[in-house]
PDB file of N, CA and C in Angstrom:
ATOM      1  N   UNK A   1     -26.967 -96.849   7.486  1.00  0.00           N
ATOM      2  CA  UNK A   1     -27.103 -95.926   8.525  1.00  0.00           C
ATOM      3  C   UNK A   1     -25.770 -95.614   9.194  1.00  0.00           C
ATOM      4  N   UNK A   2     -24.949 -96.309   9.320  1.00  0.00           N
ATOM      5  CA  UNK A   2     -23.723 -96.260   9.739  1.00  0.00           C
ATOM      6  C   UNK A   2     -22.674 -95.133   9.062  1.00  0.00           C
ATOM      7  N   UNK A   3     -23.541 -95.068   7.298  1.00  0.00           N
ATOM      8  CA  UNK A   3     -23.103 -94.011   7.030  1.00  0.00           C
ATOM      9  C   UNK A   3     -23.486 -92.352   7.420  1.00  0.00           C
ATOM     10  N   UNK A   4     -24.463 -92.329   7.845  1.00  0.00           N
ATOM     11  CA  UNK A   4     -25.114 -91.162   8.399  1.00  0.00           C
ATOM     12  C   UNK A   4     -24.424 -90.591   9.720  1.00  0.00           C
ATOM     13  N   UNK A   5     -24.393 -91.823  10.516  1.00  0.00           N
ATOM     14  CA  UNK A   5     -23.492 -91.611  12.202  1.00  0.00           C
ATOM     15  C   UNK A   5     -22.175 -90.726  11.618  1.00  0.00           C
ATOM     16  N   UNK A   6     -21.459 -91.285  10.698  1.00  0.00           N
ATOM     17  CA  UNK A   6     -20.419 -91.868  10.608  1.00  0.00           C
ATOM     18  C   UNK A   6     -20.136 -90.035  10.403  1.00  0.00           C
ATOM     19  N   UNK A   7     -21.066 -89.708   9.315  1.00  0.00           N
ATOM     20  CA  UNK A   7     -20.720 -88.119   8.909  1.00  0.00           C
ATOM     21  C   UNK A   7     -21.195 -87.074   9.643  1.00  0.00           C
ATOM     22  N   UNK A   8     -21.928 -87.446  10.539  1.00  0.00           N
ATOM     23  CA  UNK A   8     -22.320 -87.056  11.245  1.00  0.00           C
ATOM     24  C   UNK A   8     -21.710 -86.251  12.404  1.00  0.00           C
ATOM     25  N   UNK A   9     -20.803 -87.294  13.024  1.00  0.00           N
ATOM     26  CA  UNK A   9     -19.853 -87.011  13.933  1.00  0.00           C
ATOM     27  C   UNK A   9     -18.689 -86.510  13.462  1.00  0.00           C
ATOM     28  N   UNK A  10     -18.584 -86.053  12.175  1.00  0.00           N
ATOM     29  CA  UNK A  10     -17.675 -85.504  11.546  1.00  0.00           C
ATOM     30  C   UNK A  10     -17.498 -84.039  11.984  1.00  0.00           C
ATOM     31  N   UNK A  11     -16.474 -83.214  12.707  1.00  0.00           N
ATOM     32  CA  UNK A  11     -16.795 -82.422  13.287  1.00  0.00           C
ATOM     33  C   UNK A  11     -16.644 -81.450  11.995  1.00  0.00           C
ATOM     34  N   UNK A  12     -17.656 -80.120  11.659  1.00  0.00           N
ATOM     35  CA  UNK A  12     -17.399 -79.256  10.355  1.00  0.00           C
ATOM     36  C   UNK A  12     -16.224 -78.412  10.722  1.00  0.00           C
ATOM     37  N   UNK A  13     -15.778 -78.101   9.482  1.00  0.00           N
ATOM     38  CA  UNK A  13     -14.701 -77.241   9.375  1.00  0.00           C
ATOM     39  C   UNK A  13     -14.750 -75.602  10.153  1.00  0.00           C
ATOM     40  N   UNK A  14     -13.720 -75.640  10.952  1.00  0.00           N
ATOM     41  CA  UNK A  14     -13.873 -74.752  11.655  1.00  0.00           C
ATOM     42  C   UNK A  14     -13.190 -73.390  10.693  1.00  0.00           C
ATOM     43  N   UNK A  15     -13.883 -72.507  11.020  1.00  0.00           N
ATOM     44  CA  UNK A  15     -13.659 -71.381  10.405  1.00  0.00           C
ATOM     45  C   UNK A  15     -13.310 -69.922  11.241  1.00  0.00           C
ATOM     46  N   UNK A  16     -12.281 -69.382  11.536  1.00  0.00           N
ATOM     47  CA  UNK A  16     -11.786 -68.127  12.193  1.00  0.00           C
ATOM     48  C   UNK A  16     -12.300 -66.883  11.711  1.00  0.00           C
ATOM     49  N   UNK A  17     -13.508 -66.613  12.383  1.00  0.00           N
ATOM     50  CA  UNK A  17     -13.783 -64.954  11.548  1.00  0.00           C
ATOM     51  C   UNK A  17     -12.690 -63.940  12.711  1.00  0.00           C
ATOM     52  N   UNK A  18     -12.051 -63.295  11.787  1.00  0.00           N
ATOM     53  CA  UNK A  18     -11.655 -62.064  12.397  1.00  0.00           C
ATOM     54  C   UNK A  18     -12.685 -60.407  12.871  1.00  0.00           C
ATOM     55  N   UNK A  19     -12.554 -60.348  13.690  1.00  0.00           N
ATOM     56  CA  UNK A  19     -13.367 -59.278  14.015  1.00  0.00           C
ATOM     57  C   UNK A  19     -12.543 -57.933  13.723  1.00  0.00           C
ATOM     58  N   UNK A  20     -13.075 -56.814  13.043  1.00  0.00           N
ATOM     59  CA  UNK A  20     -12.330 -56.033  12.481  1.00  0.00           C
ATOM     60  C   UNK A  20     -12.071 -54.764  13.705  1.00  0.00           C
ATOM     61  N   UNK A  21     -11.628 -54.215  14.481  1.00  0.00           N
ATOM     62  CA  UNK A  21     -11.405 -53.245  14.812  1.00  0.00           C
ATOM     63  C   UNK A  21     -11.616 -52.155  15.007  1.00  0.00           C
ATOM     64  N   UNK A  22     -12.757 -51.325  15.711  1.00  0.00           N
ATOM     65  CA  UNK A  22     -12.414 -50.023  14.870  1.00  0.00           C
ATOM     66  C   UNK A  22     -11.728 -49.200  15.937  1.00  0.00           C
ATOM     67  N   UNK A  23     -10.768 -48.289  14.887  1.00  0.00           N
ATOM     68  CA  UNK A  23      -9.437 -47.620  15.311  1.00  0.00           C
ATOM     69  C   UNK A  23     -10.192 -45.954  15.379  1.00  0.00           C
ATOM     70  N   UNK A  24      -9.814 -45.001  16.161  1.00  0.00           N
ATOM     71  CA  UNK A  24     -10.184 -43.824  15.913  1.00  0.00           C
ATOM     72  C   UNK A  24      -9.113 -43.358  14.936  1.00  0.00           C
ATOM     73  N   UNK A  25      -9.884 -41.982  14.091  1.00  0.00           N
ATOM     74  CA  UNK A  25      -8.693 -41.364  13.437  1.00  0.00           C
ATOM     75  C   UNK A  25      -8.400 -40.344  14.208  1.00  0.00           C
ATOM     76  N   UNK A  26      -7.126 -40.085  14.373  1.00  0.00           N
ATOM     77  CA  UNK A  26      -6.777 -38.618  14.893  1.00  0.00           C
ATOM     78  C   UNK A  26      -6.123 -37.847  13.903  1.00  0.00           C
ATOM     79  N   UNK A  27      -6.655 -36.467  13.841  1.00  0.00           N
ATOM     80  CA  UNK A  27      -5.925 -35.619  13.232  1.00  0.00           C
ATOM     81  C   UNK A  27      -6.266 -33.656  13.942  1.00  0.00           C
ATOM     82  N   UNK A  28      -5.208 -33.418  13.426  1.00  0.00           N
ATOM     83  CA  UNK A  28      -4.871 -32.070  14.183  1.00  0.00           C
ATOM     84  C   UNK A  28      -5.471 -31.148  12.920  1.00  0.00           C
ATOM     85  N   UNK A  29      -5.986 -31.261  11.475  1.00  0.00           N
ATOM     86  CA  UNK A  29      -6.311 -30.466  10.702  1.00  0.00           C
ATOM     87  C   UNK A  29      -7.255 -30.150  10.710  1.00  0.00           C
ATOM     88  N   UNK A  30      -7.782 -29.135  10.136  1.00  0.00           N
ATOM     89  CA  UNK A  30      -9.349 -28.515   9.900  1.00  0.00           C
ATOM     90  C   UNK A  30      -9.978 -29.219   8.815  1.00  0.00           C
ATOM     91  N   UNK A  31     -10.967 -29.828   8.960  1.00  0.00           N
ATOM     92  CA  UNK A  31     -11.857 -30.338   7.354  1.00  0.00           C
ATOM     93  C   UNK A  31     -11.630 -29.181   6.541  1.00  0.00           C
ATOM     94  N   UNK A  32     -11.428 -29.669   5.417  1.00  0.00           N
ATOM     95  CA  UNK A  32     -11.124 -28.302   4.203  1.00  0.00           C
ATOM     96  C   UNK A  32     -12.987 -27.752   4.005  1.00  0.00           C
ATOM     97  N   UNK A  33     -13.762 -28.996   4.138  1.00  0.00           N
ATOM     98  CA  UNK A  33     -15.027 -28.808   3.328  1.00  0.00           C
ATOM     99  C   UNK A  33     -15.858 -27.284   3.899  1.00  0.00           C
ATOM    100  N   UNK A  34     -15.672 -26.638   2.752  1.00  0.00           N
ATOM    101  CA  UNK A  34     -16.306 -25.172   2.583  1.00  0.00           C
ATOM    102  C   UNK A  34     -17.792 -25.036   2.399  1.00  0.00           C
ATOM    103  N   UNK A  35     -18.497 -24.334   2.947  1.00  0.00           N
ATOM    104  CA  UNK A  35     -19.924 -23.746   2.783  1.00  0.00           C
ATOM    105  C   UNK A  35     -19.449 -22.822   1.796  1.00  0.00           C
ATOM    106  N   UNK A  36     -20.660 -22.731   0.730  1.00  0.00           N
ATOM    107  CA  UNK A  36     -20.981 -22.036  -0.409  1.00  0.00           C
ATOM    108  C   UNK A  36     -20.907 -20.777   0.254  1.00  0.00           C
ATOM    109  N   UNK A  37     -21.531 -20.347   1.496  1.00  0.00           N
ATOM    110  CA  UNK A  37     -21.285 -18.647   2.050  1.00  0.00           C
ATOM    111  C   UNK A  37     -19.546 -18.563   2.377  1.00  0.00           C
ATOM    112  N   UNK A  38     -18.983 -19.829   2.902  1.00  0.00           N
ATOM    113  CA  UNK A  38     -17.549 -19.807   3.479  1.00  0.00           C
ATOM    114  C   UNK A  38     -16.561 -19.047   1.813  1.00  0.00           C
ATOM    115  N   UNK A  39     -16.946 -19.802   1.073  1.00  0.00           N
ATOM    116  CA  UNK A  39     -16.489 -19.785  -0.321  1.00  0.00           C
ATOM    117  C   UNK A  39     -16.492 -18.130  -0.796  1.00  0.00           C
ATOM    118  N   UNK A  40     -17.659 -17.996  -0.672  1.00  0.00           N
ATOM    119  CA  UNK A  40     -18.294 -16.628  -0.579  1.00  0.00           C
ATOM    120  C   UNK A  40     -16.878 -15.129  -0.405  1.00  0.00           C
ATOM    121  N   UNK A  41     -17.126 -15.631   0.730  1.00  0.00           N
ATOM    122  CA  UNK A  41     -16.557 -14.517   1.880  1.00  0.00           C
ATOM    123  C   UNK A  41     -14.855 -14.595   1.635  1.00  0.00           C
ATOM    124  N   UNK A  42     -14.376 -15.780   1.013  1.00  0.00           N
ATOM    125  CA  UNK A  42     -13.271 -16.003   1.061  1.00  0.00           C
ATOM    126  C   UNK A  42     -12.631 -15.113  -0.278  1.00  0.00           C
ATOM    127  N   UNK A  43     -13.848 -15.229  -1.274  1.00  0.00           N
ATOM    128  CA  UNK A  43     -13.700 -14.885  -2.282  1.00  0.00           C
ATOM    129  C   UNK A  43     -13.691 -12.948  -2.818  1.00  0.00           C
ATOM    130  N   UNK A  44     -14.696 -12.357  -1.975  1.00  0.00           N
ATOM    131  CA  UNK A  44     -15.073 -11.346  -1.529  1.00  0.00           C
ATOM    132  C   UNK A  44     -13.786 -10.686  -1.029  1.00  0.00           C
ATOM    133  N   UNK A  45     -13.269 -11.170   0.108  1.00  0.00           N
ATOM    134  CA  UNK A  45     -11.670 -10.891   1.276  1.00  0.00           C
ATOM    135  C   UNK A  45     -11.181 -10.745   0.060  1.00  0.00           C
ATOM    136  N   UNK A  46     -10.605 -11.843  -0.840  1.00  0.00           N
ATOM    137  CA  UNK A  46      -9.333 -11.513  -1.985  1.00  0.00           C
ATOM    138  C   UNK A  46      -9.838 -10.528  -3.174  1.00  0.00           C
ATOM    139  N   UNK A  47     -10.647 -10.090  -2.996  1.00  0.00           N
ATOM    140  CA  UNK A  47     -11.108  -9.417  -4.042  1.00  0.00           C
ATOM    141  C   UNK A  47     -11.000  -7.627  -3.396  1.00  0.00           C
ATOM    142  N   UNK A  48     -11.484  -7.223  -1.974  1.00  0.00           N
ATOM    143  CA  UNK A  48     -11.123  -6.392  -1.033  1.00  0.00           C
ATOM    144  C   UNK A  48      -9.598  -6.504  -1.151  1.00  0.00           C
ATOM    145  N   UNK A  49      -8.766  -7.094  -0.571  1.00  0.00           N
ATOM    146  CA  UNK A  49      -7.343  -6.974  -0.880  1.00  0.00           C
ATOM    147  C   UNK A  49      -6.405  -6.501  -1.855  1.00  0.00           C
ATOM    148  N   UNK A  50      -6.945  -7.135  -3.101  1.00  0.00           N
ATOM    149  CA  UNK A  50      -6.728  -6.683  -4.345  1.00  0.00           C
ATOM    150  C   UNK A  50      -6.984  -5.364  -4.514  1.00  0.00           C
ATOM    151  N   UNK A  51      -8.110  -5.037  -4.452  1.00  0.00           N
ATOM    152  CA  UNK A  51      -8.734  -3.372  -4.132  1.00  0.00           C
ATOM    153  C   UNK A  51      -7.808  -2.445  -3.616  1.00  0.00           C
ATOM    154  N   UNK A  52      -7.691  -2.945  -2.290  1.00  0.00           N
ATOM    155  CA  UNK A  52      -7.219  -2.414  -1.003  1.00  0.00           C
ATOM    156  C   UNK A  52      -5.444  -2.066  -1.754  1.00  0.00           C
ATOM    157  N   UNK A  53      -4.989  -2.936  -1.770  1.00  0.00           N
ATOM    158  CA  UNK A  53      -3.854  -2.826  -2.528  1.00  0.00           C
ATOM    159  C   UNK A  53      -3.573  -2.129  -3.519  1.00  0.00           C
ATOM    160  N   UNK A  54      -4.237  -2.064  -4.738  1.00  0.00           N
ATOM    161  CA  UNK A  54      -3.832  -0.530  -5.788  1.00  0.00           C
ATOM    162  C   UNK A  54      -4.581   0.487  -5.576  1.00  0.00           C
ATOM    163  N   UNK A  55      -5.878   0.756  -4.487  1.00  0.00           N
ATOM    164  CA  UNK A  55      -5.334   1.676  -3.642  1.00  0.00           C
ATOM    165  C   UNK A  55      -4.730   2.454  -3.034  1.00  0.00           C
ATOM    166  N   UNK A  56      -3.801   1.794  -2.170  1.00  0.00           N
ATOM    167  CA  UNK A  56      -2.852   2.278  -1.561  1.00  0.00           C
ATOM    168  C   UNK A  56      -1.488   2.747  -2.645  1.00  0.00           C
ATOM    169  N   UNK A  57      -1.225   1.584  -3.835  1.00  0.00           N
ATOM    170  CA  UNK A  57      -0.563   2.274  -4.451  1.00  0.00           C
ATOM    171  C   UNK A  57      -0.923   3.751  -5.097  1.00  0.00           C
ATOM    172  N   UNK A  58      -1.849   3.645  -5.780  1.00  0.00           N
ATOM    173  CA  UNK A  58      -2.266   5.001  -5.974  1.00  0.00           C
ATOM    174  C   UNK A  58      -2.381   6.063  -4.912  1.00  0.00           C
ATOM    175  N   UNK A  59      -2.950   6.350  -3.756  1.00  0.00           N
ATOM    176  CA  UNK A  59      -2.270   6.973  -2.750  1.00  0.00           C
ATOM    177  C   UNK A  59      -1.083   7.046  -2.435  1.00  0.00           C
ATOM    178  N   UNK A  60       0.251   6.127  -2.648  1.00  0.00           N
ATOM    179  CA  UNK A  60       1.479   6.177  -2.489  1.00  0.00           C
ATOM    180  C   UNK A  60       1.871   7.609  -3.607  1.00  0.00           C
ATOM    181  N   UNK A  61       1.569   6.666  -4.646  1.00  0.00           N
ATOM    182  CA  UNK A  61       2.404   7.714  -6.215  1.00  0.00           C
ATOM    183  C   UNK A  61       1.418   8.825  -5.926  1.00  0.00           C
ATOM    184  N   UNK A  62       0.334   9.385  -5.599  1.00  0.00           N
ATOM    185  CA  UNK A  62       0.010  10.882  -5.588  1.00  0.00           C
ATOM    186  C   UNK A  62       0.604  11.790  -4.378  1.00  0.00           C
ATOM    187  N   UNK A  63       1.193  11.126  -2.920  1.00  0.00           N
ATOM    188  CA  UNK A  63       1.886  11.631  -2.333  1.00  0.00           C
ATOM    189  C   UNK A  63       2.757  11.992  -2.491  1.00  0.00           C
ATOM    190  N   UNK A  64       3.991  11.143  -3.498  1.00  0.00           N
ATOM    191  CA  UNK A  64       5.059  11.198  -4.101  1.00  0.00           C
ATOM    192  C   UNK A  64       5.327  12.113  -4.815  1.00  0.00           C
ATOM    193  N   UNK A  65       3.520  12.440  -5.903  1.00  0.00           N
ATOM    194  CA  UNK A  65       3.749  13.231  -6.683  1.00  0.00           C
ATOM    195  C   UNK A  65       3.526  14.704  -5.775  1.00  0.00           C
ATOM    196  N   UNK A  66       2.804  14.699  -4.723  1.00  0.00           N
ATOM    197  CA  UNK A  66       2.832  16.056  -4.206  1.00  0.00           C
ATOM    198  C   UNK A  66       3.812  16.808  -3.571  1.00  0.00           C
ATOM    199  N   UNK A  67       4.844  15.746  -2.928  1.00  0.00           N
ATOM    200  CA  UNK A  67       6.091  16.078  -2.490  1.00  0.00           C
ATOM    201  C   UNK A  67       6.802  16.897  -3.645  1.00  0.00           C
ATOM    202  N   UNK A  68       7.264  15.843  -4.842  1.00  0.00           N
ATOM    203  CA  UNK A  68       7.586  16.473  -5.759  1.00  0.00           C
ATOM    204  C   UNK A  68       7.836  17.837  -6.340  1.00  0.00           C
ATOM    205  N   UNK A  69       5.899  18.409  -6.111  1.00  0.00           N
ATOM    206  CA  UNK A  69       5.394  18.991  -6.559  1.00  0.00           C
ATOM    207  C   UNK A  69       5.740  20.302  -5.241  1.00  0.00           C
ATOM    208  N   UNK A  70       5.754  20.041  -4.023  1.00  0.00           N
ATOM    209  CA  UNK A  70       6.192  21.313  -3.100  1.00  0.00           C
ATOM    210  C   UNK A  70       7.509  21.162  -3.392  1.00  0.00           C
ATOM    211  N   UNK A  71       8.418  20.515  -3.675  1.00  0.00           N
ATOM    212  CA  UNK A  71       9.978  20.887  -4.012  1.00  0.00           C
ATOM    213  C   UNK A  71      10.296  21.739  -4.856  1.00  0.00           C
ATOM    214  N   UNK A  72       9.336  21.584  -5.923  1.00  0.00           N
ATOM    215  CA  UNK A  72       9.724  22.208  -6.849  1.00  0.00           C
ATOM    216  C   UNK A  72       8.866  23.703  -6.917  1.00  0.00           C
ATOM    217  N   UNK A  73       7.713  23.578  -6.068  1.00  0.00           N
ATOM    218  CA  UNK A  73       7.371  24.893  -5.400  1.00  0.00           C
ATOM    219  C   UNK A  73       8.419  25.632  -4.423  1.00  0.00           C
ATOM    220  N   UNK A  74       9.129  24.865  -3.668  1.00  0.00           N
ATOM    221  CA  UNK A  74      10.462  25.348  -3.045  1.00  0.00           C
ATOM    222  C   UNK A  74      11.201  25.903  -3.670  1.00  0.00           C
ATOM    223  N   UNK A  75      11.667  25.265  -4.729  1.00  0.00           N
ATOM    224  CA  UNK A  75      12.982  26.442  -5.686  1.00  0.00           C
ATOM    225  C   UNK A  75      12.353  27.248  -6.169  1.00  0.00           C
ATOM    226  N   UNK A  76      11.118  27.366  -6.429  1.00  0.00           N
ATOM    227  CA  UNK A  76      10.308  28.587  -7.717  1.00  0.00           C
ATOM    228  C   UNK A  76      10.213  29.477  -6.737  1.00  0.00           C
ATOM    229  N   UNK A  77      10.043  29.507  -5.036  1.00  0.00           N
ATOM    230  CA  UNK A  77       9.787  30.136  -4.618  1.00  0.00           C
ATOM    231  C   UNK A  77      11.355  30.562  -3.899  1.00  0.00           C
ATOM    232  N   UNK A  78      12.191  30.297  -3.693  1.00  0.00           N
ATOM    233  CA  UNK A  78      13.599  30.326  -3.313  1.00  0.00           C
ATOM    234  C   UNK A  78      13.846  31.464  -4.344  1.00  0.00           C
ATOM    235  N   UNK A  79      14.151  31.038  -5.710  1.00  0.00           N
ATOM    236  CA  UNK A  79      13.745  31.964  -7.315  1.00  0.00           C
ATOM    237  C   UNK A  79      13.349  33.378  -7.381  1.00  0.00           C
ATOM    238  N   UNK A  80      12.274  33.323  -6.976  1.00  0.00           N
ATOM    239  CA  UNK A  80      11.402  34.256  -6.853  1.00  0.00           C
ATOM    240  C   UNK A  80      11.934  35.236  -5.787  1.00  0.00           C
ATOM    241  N   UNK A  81      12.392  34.418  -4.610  1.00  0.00           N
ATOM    242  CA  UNK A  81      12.773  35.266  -3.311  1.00  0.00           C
ATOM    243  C   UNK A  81      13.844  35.993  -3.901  1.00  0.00           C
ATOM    244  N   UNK A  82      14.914  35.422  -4.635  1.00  0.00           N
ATOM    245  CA  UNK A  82      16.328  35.890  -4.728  1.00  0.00           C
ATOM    246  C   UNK A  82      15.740  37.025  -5.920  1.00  0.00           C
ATOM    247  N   UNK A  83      15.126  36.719  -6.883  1.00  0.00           N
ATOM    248  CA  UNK A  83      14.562  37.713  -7.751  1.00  0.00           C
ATOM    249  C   UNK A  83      13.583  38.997  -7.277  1.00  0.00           C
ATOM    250  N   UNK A  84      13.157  38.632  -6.498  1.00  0.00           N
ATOM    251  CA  UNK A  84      12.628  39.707  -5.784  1.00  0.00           C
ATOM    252  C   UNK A  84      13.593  40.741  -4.946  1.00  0.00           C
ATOM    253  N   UNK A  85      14.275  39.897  -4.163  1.00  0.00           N
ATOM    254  CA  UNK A  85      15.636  40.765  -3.699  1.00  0.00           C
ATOM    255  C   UNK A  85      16.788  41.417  -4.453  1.00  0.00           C
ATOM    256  N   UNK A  86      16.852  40.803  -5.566  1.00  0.00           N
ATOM    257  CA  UNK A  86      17.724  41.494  -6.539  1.00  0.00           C
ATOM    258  C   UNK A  86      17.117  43.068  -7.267  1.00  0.00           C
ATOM    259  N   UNK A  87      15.612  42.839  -7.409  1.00  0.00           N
ATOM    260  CA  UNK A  87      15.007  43.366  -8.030  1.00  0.00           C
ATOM    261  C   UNK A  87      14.882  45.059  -6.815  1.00  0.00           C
ATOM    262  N   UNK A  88      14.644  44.867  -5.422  1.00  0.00           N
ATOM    263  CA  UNK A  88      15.025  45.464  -4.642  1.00  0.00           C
ATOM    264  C   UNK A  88      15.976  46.285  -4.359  1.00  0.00           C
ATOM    265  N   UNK A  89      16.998  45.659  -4.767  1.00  0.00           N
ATOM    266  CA  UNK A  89      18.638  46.118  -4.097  1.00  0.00           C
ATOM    267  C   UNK A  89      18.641  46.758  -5.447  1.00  0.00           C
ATOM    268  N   UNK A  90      18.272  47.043  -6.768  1.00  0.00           N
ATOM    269  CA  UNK A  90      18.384  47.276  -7.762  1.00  0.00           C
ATOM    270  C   UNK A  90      17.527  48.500  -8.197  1.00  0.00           C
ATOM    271  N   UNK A  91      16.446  48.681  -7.493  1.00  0.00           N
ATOM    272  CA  UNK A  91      15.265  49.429  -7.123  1.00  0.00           C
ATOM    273  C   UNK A  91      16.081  50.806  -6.133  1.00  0.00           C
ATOM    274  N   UNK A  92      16.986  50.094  -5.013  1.00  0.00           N
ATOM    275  CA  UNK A  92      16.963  50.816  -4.228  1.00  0.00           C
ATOM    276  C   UNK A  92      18.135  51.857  -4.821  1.00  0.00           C
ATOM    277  N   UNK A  93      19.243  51.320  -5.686  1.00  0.00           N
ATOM    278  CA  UNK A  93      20.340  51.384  -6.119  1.00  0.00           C
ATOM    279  C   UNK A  93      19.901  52.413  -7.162  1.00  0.00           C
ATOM    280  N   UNK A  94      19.111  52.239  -8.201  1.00  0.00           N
ATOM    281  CA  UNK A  94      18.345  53.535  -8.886  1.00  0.00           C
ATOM    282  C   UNK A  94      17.967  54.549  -8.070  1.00  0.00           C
ATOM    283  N   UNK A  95      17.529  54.139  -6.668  1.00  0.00           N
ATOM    284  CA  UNK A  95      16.669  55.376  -6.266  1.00  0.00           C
ATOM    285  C   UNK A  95      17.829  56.606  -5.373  1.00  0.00           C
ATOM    286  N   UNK A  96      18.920  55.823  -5.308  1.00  0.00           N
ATOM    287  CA  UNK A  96      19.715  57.028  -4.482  1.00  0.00           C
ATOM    288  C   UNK A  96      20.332  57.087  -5.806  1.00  0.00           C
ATOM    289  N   UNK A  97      20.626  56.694  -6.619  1.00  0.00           N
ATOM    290  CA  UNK A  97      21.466  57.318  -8.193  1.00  0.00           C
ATOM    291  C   UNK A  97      20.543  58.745  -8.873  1.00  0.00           C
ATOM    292  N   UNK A  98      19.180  58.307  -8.230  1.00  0.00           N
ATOM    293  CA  UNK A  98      17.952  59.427  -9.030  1.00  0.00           C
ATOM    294  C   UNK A  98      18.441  60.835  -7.912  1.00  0.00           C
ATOM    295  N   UNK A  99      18.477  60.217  -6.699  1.00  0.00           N
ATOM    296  CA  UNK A  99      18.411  61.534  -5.595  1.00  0.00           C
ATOM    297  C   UNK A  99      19.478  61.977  -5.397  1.00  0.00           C
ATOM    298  N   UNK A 100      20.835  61.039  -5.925  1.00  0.00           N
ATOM    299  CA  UNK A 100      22.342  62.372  -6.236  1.00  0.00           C
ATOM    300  C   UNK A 100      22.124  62.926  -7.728  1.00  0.00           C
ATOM    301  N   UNK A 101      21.090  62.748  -8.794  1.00  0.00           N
ATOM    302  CA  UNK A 101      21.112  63.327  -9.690  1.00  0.00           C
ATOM    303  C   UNK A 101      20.237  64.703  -9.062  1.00  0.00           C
ATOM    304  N   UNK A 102      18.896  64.277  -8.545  1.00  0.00           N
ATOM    305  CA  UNK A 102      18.490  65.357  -8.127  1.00  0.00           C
ATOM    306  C   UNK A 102      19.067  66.546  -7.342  1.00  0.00           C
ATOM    307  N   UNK A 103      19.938  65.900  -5.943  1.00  0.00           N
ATOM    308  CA  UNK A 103      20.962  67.088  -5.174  1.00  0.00           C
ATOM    309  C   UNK A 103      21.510  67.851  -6.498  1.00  0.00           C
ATOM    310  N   UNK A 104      22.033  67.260  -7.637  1.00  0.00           N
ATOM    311  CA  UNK A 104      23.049  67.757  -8.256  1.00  0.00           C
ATOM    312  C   UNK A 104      22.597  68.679  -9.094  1.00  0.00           C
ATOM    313  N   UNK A 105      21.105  68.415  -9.788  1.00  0.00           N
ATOM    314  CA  UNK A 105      20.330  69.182 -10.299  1.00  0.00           C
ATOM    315  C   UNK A 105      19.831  70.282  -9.311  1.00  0.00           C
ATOM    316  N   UNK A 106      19.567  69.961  -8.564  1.00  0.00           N
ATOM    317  CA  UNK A 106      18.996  71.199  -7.037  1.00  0.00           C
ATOM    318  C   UNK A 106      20.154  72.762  -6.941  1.00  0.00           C
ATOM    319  N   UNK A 107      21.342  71.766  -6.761  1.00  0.00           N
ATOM    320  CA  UNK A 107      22.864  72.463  -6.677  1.00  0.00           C
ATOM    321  C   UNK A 107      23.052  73.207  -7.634  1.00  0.00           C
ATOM    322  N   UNK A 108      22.873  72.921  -8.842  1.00  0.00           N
ATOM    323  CA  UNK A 108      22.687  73.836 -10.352  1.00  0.00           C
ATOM    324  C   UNK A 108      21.938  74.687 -10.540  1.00  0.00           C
ATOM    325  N   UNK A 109      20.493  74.502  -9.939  1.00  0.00           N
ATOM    326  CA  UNK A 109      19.622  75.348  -9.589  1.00  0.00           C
ATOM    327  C   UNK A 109      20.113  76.728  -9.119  1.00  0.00           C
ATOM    328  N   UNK A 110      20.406  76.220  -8.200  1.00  0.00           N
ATOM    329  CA  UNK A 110      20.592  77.130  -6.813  1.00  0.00           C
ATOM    330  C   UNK A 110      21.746  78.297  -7.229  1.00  0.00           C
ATOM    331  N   UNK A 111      22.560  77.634  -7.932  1.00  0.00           N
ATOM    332  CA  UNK A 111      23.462  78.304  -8.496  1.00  0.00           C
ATOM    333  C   UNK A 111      23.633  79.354  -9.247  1.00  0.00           C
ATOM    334  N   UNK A 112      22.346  78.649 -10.180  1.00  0.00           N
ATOM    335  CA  UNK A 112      21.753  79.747 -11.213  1.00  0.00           C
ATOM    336  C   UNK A 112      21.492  80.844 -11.149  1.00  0.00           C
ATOM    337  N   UNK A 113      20.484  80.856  -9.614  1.00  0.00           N
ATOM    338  CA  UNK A 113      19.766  81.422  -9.306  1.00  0.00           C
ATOM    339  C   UNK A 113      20.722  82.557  -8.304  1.00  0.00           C
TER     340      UNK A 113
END
């Protein structure tokens, strides 16, 4: 029995549990985690953009081309002006050459007569 006391009073091994902590997390980011509609819409936007974008190029190059296109209505019509005025001054230039032929023919007339 002495052995029983004996272990008895044996004090058990002491054991240190650590208690764990809990720490908050901090963070300044947005959860990435996307809703299937978030996904959606995100996907939709880049697809509008894309759109939106050769779009506008194509509206760019048909402006470009219309500019173009009045410039070169500008000289045809610049062209035209100076050809028309030549055609005028050339018109008018026959018509008093016709009416000193006529005086001159009139004058012969008259003469005749």
């Amino acid at each position: 029995m002495s052995f029983l006391l004996k272990t008895a009073r044996t004090p058990l091994a002491t054991t240190r549990f650590t208690v764990p902590v809990a720490t908050a997390r901090f963070s300044t980011s947005i959860r990435t985690l996307k809703s299937p509609v978030d996904t959606a819409k995100d996907a939709a936007h880049t697809v509008n953009r894309t759109v939106s974008d050769a779009a506008v190029k194509g509206i760019e190059a048909t402006e470009s081309a219309t500019q173009k296109a009045k410039e070169t209505a500008g000289v045809a019509s610049e062209k035209a002006s100076e050809a028309s005025a030549d055609a005028t001054q050339a018109t008018k230039d026959k018509a008093s050459e016709v009416e000193g032929k006529a005086t001159e023919l009139k004058g012969k007339a008259q003469s005749r007569m």
